[in-house]
Protein backbone atom coordinates (compact mmCIF):
# COMPACT_ATOMS: atom_id res chain seq x y z
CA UNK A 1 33.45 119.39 -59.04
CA UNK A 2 32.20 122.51 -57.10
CA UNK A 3 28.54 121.52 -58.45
CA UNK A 4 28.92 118.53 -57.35
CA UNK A 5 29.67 119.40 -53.76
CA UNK A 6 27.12 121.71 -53.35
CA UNK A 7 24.78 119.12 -54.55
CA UNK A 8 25.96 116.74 -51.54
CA UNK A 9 24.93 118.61 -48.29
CA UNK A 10 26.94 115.50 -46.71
CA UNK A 11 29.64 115.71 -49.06
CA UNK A 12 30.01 119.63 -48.49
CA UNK A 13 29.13 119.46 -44.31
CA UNK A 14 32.49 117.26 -44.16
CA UNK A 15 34.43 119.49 -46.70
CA UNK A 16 33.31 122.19 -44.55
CA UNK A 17 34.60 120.27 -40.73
CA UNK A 18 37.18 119.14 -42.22
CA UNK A 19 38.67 122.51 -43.38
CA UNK A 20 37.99 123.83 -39.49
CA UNK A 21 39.50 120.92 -38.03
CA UNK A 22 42.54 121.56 -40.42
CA UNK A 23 42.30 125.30 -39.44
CA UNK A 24 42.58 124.64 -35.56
CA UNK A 25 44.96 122.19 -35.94
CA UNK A 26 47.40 123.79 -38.24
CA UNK A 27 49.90 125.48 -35.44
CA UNK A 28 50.56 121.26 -34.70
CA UNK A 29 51.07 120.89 -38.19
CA UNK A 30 53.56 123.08 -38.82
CA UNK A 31 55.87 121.35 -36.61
CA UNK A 32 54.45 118.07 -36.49
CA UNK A 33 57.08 115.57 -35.56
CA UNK A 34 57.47 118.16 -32.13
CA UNK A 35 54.42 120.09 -31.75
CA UNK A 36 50.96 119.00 -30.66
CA UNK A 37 47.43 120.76 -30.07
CA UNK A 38 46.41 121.41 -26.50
CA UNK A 39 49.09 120.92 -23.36
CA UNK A 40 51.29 118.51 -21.93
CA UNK A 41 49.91 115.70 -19.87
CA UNK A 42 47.53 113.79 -20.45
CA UNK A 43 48.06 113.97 -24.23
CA UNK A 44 52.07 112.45 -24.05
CA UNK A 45 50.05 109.05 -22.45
CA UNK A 46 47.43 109.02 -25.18
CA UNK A 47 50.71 109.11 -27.88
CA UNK A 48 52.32 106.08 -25.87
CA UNK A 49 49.57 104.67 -26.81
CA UNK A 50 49.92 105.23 -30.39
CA UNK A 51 53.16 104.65 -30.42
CA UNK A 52 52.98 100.83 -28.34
CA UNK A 53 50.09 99.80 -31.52
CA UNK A 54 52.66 101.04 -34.08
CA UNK A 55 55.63 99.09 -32.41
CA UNK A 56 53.28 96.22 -31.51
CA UNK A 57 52.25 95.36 -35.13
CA UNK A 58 55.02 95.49 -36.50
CA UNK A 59 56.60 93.26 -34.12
CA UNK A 60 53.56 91.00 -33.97
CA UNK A 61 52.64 91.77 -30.44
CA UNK A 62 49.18 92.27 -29.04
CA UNK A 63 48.32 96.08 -29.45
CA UNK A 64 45.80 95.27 -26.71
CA UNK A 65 47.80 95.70 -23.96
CA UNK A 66 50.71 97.48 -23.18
CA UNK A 67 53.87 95.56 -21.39
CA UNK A 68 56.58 98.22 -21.39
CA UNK A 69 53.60 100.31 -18.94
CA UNK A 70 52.86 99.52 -14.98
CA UNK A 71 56.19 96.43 -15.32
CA UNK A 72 55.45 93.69 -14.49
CA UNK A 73 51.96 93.51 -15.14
CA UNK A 74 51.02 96.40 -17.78
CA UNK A 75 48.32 97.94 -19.00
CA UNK A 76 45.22 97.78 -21.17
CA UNK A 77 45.56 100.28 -24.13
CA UNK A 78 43.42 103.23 -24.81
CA UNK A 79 41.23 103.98 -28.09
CA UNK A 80 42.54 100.97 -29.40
CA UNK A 81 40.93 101.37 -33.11
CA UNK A 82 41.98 104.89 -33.38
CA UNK A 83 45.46 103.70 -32.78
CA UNK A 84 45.71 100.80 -34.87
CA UNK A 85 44.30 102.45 -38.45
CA UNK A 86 46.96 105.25 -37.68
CA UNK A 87 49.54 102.90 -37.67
CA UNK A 88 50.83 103.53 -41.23
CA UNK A 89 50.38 107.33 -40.21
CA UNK A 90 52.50 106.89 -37.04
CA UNK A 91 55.08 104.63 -38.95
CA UNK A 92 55.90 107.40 -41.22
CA UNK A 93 55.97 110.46 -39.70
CA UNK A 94 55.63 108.99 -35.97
CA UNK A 95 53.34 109.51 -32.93
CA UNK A 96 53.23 113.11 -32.71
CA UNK A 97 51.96 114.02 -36.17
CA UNK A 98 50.03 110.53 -35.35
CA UNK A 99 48.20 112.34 -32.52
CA UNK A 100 47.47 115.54 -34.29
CA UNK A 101 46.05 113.50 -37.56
CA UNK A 102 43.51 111.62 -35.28
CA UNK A 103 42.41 115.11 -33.00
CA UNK A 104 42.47 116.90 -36.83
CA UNK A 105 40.00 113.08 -38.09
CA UNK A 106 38.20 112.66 -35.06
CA UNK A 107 37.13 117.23 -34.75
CA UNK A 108 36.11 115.92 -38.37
CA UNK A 109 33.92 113.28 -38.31
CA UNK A 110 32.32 115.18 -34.99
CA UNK A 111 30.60 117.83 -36.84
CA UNK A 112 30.19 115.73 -39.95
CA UNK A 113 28.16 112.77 -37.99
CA UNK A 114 26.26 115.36 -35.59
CA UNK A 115 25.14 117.10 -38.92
CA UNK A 116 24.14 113.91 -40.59
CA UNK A 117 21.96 113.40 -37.41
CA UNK A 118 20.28 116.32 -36.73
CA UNK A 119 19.37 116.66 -40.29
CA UNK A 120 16.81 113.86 -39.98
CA UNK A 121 14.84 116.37 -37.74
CA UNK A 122 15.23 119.91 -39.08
CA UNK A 123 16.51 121.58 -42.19
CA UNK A 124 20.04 121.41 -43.89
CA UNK A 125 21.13 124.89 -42.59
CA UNK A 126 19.76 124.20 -39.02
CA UNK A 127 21.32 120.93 -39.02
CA UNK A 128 24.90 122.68 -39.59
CA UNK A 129 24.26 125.49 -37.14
CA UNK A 130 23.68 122.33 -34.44
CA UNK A 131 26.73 120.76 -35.56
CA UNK A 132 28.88 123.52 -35.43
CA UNK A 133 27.60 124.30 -32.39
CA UNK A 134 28.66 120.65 -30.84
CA UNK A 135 31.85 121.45 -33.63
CA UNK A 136 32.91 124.87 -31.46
CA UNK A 137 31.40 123.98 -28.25
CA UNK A 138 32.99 123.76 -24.81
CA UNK A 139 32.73 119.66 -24.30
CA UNK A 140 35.10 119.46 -27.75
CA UNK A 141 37.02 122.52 -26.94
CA UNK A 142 37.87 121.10 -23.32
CA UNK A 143 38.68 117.81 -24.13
CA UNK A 144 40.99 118.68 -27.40
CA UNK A 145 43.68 119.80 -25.31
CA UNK A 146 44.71 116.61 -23.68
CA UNK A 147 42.11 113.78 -23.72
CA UNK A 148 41.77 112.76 -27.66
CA UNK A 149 39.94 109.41 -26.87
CA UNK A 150 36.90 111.55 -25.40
CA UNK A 151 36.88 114.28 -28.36
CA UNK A 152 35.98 110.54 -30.44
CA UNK A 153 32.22 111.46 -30.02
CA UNK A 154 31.30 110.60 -33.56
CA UNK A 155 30.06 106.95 -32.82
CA UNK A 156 27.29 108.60 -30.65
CA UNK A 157 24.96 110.32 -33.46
CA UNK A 158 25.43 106.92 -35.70
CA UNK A 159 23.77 105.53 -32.39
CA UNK A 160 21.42 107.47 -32.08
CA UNK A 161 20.40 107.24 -36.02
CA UNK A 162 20.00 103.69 -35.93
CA UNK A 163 18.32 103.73 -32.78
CA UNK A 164 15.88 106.34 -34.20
CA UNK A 165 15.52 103.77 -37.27
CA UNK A 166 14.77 100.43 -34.91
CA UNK A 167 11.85 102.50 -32.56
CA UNK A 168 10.13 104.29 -36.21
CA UNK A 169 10.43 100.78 -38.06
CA UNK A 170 12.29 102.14 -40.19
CA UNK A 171 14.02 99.48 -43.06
CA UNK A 172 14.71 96.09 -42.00
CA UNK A 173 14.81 95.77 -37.95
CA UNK A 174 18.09 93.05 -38.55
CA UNK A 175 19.69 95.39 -40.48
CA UNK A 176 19.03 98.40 -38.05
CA UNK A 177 20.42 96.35 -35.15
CA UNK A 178 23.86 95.45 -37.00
CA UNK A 179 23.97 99.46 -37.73
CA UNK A 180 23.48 100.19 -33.90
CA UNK A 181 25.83 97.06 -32.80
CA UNK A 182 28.98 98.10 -35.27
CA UNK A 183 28.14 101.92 -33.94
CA UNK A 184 28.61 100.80 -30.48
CA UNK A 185 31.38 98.96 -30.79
CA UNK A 186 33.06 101.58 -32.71
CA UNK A 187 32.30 103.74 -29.70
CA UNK A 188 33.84 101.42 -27.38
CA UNK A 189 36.77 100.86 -29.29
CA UNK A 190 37.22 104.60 -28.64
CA UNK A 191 36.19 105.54 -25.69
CA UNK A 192 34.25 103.39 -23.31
CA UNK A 193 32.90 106.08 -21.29
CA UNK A 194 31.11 107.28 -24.74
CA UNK A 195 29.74 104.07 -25.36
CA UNK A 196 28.25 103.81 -22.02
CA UNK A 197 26.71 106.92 -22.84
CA UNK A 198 25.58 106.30 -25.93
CA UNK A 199 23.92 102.56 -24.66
CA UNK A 200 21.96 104.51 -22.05
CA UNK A 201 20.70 107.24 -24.40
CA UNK A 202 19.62 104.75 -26.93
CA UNK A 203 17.55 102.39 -23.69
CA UNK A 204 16.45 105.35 -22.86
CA UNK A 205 15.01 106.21 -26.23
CA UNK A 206 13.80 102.72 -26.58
CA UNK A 207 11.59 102.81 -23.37
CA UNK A 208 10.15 106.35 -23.91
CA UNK A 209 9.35 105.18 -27.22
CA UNK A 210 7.50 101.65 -25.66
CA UNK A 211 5.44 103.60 -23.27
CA UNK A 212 4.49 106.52 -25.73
């Protein structure tokens, strides 16, 4: 089993993101139905959130949108998608532990993604040092503490990879442009100021790419 890891740079990179994300998590974790990473604030609203899906589902209510928020009229949920697959998570041990599963998923799949990436341009080991880098750095470190939906950055590098793929021609252009549609809506299911982002990088890329 250790062979076969090693063998996997991708399999290994998320072993190895995975264990941090566990590591910087793991005060939360040892009280996880009262303890959180990061302050109060901003990160109580994000588990209301969690919390309205949960209820909302199993009561056959749109998760969408949030009535018991902003009476009479209410509110439009935040990372909606996040929310929704932790539902079973949030259901059983409840929106705390909820919150600190999808910071622990999403610190995860940051470094994981940004490594598989990078590692289209330079070499395995350089590829992790970049990803770390992004893993560690201050945008993730800032935004951990209270606002999980913009820690979600993941969706951005599987832009950027299947943008890469549609400008070199790489595989079949169709198939390309479902990979860069399901990336972006995954991003905006998140976090629509990260999908905004990641749409201008990728026209960006596009038009440097028609005029080079």
């Amino acid at each position: 089993m250790r062979r076969r890891i090693v063998d996997h740079p991708g399999l290994s990179a998320f072993v190895a993101f995975m264990l941090g994300a566990l590591a910087l998590t793991s005060p939360a974790w040892l009280a996880h139905d009262s303890s959180w990473p990061g302050y109060s604030g901003d990160a109580e609203r994000f588990m209301s959130f969690i919390a309205w899906d949960a209820h909302a589902l199993s009561h056959h209510i749109n998760p969408l949108f949030n009535t018991t928020m902003n009476v009479p009229d209410g509110i439009q949920t935040a990372m909606p998608l996040p929310a929704i697959v932790a539902v079973p998570f949030t259901l059983l041990l409840g929106p705390v532990a909820a919150y600190t599963a999808l910071l622990t998923t999403a610190l995860a799949l940051d470094g994981w993604c940004m490594f598989l990436w990078l590692r289209r341009h330079v070499r395995d080991s350089a590829a992790m040092i970049g990803a770390a880098l992004v893993f560690f750095g201050p945008y993730v470190a800032i935004h951990a503490e209270a606002h999980l939906d913009l820690v979600m950055i993941f969706p951005l590098p599987l832009m950027f990879i299947a943008t890469e793929n549609i400008v070199r021609g790489d595989g079949e252009p169709a198939r390309a442009g479902l990979w860069l549609g399901a990336a972006t809506a995954l991003a905006l299911l998140c976090a629509q100021e990260l999908a905004a982002i990641g749409i201008v990088v990728a026209l960006v890329t596009v038009v440097c790419a028609w005029f080079t």
